[in-house]
C-alpha atoms as a PDB file:
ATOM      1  CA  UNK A   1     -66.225-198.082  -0.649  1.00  0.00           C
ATOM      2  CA  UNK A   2     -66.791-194.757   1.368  1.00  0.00           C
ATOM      3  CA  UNK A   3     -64.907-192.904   3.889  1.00  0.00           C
ATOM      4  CA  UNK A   4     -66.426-192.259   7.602  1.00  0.00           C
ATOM      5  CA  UNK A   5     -64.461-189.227   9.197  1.00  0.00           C
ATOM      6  CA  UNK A   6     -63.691-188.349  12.361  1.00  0.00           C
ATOM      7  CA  UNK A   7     -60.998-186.527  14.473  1.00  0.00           C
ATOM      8  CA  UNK A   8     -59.506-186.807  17.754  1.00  0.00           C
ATOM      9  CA  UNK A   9     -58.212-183.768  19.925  1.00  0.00           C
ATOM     10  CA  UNK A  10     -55.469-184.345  22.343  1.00  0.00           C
ATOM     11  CA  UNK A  11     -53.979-181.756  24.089  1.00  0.00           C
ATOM     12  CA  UNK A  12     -54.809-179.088  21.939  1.00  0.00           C
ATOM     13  CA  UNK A  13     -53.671-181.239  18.478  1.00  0.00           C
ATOM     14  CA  UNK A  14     -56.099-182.445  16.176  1.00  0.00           C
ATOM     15  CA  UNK A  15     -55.900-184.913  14.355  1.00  0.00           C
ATOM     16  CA  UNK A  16     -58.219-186.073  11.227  1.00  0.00           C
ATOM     17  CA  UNK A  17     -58.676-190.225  10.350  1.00  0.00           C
ATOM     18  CA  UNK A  18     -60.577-191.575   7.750  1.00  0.00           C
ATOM     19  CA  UNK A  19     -61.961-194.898   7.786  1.00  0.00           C
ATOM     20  CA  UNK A  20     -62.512-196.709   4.663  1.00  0.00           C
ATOM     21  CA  UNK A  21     -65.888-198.883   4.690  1.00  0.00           C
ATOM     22  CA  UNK A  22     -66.649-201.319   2.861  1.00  0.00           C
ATOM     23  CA  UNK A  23     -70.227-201.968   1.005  1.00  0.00           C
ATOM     24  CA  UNK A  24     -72.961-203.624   2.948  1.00  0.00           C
ATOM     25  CA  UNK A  25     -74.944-206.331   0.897  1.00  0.00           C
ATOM     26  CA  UNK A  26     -78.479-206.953   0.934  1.00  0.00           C
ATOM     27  CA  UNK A  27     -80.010-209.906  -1.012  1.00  0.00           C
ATOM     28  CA  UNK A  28     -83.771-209.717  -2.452  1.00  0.00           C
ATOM     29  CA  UNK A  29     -86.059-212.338  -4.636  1.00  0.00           C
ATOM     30  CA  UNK A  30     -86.846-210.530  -7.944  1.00  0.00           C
ATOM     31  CA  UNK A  31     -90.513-211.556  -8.601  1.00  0.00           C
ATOM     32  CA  UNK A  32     -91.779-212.101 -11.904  1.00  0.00           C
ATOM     33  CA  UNK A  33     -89.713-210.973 -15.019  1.00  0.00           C
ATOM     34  CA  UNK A  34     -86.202-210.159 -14.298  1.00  0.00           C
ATOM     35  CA  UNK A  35     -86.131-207.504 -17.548  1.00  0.00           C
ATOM     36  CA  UNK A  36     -89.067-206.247 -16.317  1.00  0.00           C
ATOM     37  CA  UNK A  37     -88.560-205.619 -13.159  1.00  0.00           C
ATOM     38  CA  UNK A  38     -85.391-204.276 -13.349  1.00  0.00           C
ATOM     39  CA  UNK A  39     -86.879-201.352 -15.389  1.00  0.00           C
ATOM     40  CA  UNK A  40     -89.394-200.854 -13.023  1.00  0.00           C
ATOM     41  CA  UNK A  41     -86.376-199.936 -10.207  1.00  0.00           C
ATOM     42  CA  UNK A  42     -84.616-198.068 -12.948  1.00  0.00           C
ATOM     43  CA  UNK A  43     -87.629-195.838 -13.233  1.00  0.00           C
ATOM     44  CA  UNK A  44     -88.380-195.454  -9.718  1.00  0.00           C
ATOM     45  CA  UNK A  45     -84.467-194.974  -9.210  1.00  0.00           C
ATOM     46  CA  UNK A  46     -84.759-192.311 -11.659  1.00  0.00           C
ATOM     47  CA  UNK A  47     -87.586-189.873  -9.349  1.00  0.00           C
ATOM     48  CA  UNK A  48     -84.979-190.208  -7.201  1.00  0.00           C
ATOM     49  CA  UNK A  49     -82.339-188.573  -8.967  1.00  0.00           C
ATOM     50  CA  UNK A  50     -80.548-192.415  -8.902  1.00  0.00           C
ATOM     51  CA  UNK A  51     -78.859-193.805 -12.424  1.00  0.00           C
ATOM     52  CA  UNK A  52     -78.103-197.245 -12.950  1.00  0.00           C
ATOM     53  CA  UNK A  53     -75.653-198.552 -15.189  1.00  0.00           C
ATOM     54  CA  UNK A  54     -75.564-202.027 -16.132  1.00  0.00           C
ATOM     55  CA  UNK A  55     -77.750-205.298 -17.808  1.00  0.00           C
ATOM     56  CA  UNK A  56     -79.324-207.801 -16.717  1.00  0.00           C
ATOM     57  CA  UNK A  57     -76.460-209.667 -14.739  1.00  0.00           C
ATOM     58  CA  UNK A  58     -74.458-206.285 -13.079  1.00  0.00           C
ATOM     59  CA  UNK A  59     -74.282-202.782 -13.082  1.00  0.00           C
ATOM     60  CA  UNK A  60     -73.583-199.679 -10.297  1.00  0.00           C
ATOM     61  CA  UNK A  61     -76.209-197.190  -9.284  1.00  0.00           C
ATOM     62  CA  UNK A  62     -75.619-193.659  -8.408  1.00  0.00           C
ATOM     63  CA  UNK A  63     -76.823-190.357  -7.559  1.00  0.00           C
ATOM     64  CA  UNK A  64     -79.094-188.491  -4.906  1.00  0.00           C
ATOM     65  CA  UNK A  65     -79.637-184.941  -4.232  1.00  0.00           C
ATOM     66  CA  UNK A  66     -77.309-182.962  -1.294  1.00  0.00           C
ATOM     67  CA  UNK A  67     -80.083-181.174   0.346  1.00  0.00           C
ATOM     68  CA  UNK A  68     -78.822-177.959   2.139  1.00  0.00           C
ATOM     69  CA  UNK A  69     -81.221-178.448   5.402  1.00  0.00           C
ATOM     70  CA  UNK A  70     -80.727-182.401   4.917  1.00  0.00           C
ATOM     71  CA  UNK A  71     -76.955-182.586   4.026  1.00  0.00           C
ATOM     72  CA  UNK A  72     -76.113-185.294   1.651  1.00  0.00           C
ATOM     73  CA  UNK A  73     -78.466-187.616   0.451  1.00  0.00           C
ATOM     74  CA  UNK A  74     -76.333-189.468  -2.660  1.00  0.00           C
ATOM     75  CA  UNK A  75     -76.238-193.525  -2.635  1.00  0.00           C
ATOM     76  CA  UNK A  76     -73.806-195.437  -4.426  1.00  0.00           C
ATOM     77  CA  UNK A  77     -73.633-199.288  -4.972  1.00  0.00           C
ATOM     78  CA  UNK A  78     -73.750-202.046  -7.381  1.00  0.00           C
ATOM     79  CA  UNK A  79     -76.251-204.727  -8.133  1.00  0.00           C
ATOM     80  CA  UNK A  80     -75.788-208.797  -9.308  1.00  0.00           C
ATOM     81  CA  UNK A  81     -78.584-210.393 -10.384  1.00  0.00           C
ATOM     82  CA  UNK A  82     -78.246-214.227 -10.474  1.00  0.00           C
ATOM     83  CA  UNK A  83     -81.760-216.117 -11.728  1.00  0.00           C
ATOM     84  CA  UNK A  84     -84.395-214.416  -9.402  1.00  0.00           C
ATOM     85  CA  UNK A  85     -81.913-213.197  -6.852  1.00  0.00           C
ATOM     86  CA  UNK A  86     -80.579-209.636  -6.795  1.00  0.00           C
ATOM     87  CA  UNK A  87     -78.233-208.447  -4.284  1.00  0.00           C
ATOM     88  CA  UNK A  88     -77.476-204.483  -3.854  1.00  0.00           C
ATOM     89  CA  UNK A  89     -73.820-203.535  -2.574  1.00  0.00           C
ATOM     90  CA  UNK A  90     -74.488-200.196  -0.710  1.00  0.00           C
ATOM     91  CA  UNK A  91     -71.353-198.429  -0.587  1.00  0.00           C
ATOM     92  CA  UNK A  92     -72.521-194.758   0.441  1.00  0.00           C
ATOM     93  CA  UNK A  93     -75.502-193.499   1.917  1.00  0.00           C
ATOM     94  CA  UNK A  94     -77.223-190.667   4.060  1.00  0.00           C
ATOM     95  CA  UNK A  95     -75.337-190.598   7.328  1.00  0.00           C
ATOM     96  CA  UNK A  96     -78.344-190.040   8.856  1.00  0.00           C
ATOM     97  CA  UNK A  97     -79.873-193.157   8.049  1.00  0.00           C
ATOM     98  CA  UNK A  98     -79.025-196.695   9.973  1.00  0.00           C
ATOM     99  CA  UNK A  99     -78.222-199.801   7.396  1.00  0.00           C
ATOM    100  CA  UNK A 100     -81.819-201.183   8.713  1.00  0.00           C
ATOM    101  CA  UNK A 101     -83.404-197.919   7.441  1.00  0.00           C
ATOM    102  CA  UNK A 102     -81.526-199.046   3.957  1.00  0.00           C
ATOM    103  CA  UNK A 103     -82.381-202.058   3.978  1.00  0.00           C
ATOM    104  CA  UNK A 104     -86.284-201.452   4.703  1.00  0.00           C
ATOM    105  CA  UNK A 105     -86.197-199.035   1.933  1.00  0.00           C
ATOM    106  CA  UNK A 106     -84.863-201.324  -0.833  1.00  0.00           C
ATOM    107  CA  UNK A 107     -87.007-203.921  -0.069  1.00  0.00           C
ATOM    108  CA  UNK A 108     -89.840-201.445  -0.393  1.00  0.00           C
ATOM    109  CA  UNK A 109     -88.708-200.027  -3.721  1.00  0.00           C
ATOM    110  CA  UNK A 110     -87.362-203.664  -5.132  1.00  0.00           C
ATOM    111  CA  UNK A 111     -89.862-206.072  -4.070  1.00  0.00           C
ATOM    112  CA  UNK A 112     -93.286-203.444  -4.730  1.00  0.00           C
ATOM    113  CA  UNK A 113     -94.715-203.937  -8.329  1.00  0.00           C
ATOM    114  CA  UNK A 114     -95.697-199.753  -7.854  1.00  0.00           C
ATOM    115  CA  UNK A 115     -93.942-196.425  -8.000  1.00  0.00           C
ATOM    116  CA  UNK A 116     -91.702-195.630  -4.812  1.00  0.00           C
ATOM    117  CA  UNK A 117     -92.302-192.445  -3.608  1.00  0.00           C
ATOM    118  CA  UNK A 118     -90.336-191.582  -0.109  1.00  0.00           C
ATOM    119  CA  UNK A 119     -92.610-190.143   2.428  1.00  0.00           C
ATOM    120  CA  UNK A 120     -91.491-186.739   3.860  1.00  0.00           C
ATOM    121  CA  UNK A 121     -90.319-188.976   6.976  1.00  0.00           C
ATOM    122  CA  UNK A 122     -87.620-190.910   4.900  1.00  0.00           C
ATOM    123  CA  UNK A 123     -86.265-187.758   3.748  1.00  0.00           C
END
């Protein structure tokens, strides 16, 4: 889970509130060998600053860079993987990016057999 802040000001008072949210889960088909290709996203998770910790059923994922003209980039999540299935819990992300953004970007870097590399307009 992450927390979404935001504050109200009434009559000169202000007052702070933080929202709890829960994970958002996306669902993907794992092609070809599930070992495999879990490595492969480890290693492409990895040129993104992004550890996993886990096997071939579960683990979490973590990490990101806090960029100071960017703000905070870090992910955090968990993955299940059930035969060819694997669904990703996103729990934090970028602010600045929309849950369709994270989805289109996992599929990219889950389902591609090749190295992810973000283009300058992800980041």
């Amino acid at each position: 889970m992450s927390l979404a802040h935001f504050s109200i000001t009434s009559i000169g008072k202000e007052r702070r509130f933080d929202l709890e949210v829960m994970a958002v889960k996306f669902e993907y088909e794992l092609k070809g060998d599930p070992a495999q290709k879990l490595e492969l996203i480890k290693q492409k998770a990895a040129q993104k600053f992004v550890y996993f910790v886990g096997d071939l059923k579960k683990g979490t994922f973590s990490g990101g860079l806090k960029l100071p003209l960017l703000g905070d980039m870090t992910v955090k999540g968990s993955y299940k993987i059930d035969g060819d299935k694997i669904t990703v819990a996103v729990s934090k992300k970028p602010s600045s990016y929309t849950w369709a953004k994270v989805d289109s970007m996992l599929r990219e870097f889950i389902e591609s057999d090749q190295g992810y590399m973000a283009s300058s307009k992800e980041l």
